[in-house]
N, C-alpha and C. Protein backbone atom coordinates (compact mmCIF):
# COMPACT_ATOMS: atom_id res chain seq x y z
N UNK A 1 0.85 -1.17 0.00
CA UNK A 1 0.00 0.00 0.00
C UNK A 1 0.89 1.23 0.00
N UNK A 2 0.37 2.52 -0.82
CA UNK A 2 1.26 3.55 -0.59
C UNK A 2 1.17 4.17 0.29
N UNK A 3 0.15 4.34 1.32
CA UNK A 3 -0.07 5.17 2.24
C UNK A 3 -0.90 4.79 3.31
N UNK A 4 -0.91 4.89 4.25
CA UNK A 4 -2.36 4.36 5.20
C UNK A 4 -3.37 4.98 5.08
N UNK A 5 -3.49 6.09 4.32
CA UNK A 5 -4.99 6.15 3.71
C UNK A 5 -5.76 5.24 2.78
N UNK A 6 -4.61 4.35 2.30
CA UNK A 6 -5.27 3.80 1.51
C UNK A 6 -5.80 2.18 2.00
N UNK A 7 -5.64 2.09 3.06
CA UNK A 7 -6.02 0.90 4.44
C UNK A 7 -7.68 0.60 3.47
N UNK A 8 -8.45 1.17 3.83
CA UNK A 8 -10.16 0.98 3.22
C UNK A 8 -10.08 0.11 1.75
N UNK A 9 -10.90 -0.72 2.06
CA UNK A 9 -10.97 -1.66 0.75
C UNK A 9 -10.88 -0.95 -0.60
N UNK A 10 -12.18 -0.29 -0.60
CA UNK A 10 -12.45 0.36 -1.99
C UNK A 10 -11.64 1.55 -2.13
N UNK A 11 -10.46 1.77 -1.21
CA UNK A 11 -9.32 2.65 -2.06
C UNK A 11 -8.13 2.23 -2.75
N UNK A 12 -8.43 2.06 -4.22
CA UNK A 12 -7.35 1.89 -4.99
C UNK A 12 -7.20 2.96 -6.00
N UNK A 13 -6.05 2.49 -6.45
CA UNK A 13 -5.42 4.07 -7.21
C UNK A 13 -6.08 3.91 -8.53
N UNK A 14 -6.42 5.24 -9.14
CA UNK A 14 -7.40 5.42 -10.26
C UNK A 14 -6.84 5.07 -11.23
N UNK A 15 -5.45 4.60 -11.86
CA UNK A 15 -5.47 4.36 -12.92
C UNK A 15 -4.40 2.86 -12.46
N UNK A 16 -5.45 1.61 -11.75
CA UNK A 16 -5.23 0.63 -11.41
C UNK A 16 -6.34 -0.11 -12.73
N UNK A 17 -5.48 -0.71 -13.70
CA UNK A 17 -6.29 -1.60 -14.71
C UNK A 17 -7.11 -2.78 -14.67
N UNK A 18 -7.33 -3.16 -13.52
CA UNK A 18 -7.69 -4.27 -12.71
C UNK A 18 -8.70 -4.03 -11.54
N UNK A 19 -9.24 -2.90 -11.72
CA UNK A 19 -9.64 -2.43 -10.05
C UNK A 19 -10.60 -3.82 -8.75
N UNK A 20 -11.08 -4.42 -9.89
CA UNK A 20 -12.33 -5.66 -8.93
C UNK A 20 -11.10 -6.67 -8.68
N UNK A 21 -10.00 -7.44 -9.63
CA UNK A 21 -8.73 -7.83 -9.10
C UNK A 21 -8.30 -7.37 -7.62
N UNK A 22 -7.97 -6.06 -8.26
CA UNK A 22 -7.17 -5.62 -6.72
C UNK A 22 -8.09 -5.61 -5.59
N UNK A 23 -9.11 -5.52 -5.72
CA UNK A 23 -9.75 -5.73 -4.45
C UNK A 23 -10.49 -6.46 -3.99
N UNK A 24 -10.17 -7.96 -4.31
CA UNK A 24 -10.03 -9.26 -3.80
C UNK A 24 -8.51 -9.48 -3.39
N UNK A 25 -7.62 -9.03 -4.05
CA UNK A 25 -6.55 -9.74 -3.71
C UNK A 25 -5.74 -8.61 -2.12
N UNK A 26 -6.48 -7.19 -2.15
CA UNK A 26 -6.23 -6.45 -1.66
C UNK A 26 -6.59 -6.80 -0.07
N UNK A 27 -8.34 -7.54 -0.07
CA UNK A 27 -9.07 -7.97 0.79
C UNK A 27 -7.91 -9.45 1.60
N UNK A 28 -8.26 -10.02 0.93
CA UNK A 28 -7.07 -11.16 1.29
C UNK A 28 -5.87 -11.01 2.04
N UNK A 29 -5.37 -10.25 0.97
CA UNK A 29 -3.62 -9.86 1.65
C UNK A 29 -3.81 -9.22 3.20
N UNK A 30 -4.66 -8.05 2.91
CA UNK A 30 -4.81 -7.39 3.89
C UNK A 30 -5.33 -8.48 5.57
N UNK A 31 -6.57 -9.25 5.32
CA UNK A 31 -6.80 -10.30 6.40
C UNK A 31 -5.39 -11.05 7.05
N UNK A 32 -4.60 -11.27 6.38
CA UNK A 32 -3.73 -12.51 6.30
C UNK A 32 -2.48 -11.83 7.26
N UNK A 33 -2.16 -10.18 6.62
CA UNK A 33 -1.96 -8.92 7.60
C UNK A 33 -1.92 -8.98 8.72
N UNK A 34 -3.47 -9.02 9.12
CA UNK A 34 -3.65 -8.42 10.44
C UNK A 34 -3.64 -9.99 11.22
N UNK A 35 -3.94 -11.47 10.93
CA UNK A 35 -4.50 -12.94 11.28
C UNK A 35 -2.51 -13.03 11.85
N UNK A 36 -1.57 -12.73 11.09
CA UNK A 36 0.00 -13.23 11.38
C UNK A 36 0.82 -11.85 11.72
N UNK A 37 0.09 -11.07 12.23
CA UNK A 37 0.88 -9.63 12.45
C UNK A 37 1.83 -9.17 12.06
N UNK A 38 1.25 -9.22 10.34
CA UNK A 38 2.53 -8.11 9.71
C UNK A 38 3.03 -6.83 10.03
N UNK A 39 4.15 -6.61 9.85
CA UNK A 39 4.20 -5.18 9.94
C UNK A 39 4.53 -4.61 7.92
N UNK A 40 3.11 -3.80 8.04
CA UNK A 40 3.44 -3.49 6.69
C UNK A 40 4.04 -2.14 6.31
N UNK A 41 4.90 -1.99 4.90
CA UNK A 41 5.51 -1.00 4.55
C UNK A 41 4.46 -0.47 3.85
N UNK A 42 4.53 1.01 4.09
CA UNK A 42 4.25 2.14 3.31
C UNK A 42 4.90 3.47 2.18
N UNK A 43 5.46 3.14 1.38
CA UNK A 43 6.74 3.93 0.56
C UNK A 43 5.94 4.91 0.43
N UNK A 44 5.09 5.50 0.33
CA UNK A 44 4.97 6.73 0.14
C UNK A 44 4.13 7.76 1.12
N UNK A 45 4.50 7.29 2.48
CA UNK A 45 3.37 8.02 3.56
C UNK A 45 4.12 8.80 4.15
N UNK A 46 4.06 10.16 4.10
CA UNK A 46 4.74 11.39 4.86
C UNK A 46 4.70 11.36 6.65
N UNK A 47 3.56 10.73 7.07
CA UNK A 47 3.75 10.83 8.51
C UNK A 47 3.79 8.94 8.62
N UNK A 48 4.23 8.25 7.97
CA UNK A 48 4.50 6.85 8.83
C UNK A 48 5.54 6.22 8.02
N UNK A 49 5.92 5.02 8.37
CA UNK A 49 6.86 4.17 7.65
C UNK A 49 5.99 3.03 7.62
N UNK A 50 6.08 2.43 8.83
CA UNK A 50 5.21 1.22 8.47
C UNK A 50 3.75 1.17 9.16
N UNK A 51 3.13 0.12 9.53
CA UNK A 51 1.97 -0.20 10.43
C UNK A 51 1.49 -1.71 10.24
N UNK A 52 0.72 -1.91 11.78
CA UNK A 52 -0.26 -2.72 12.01
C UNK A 52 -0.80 -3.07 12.08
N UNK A 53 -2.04 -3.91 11.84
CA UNK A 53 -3.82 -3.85 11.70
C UNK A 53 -4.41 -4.56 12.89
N UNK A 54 -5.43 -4.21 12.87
CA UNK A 54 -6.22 -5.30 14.13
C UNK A 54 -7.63 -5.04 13.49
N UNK A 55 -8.50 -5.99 13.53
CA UNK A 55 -9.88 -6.13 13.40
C UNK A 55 -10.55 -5.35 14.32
N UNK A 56 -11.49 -4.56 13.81
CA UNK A 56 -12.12 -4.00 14.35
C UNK A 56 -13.95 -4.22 14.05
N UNK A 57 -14.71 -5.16 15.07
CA UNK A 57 -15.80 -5.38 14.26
C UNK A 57 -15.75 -6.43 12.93
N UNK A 58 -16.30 -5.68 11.45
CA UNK A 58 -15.90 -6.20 10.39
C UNK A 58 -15.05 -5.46 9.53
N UNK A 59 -14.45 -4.47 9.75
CA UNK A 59 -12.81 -3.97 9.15
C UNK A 59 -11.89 -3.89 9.81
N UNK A 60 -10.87 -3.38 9.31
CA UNK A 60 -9.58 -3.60 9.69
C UNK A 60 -9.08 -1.96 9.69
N UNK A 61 -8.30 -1.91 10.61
CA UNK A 61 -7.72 -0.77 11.08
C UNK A 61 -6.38 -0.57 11.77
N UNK A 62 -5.64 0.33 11.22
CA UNK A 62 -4.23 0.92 12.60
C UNK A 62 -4.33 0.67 13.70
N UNK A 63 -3.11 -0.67 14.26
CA UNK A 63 -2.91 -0.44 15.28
C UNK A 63 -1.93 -0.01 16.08
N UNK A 64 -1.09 0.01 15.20
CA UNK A 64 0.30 0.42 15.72
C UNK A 64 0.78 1.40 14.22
N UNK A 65 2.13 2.33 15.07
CA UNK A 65 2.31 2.76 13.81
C UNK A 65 3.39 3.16 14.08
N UNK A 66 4.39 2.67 13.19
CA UNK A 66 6.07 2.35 13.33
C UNK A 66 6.85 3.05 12.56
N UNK A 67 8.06 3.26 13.56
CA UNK A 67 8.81 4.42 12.80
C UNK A 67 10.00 3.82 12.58
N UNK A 68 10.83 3.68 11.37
CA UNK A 68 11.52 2.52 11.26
C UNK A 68 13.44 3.46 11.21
């Protein structure tokens, strides 16, 4: 992901050629994330480096947020 704004399912980047692709495979990755506590990279986020997820309910959200 480039940014932790872009955490929410249905945010993918507009000129993604695949968009219903990416967000199955986006959905997935992301579960699998938060189920083995990745810590994921963000290359292009001005206030983070990486982060954490935790379930919240039925989405997923920041739980940590790492400065590398």
């Amino acid at each position: 992901m480039p940014t932790a704004s872009h955490l929410p399912l249905p945010y993918i980047m507009s000129y993604d050629l695949y968009p219903l692709t990416t967000l199955e495979e986006k959905r997935q990755f992301l579960n699998q994330a938060c189920e083995e506590d990745w810590i994921i990279a963000l290359e292009h986020d001005p206030k983070c480096e990486a982060i954490r997820l935790q379930k919240i309910k039925q989405s997923l959200d920041v739980r940590e947020t790492l400065r590398i």
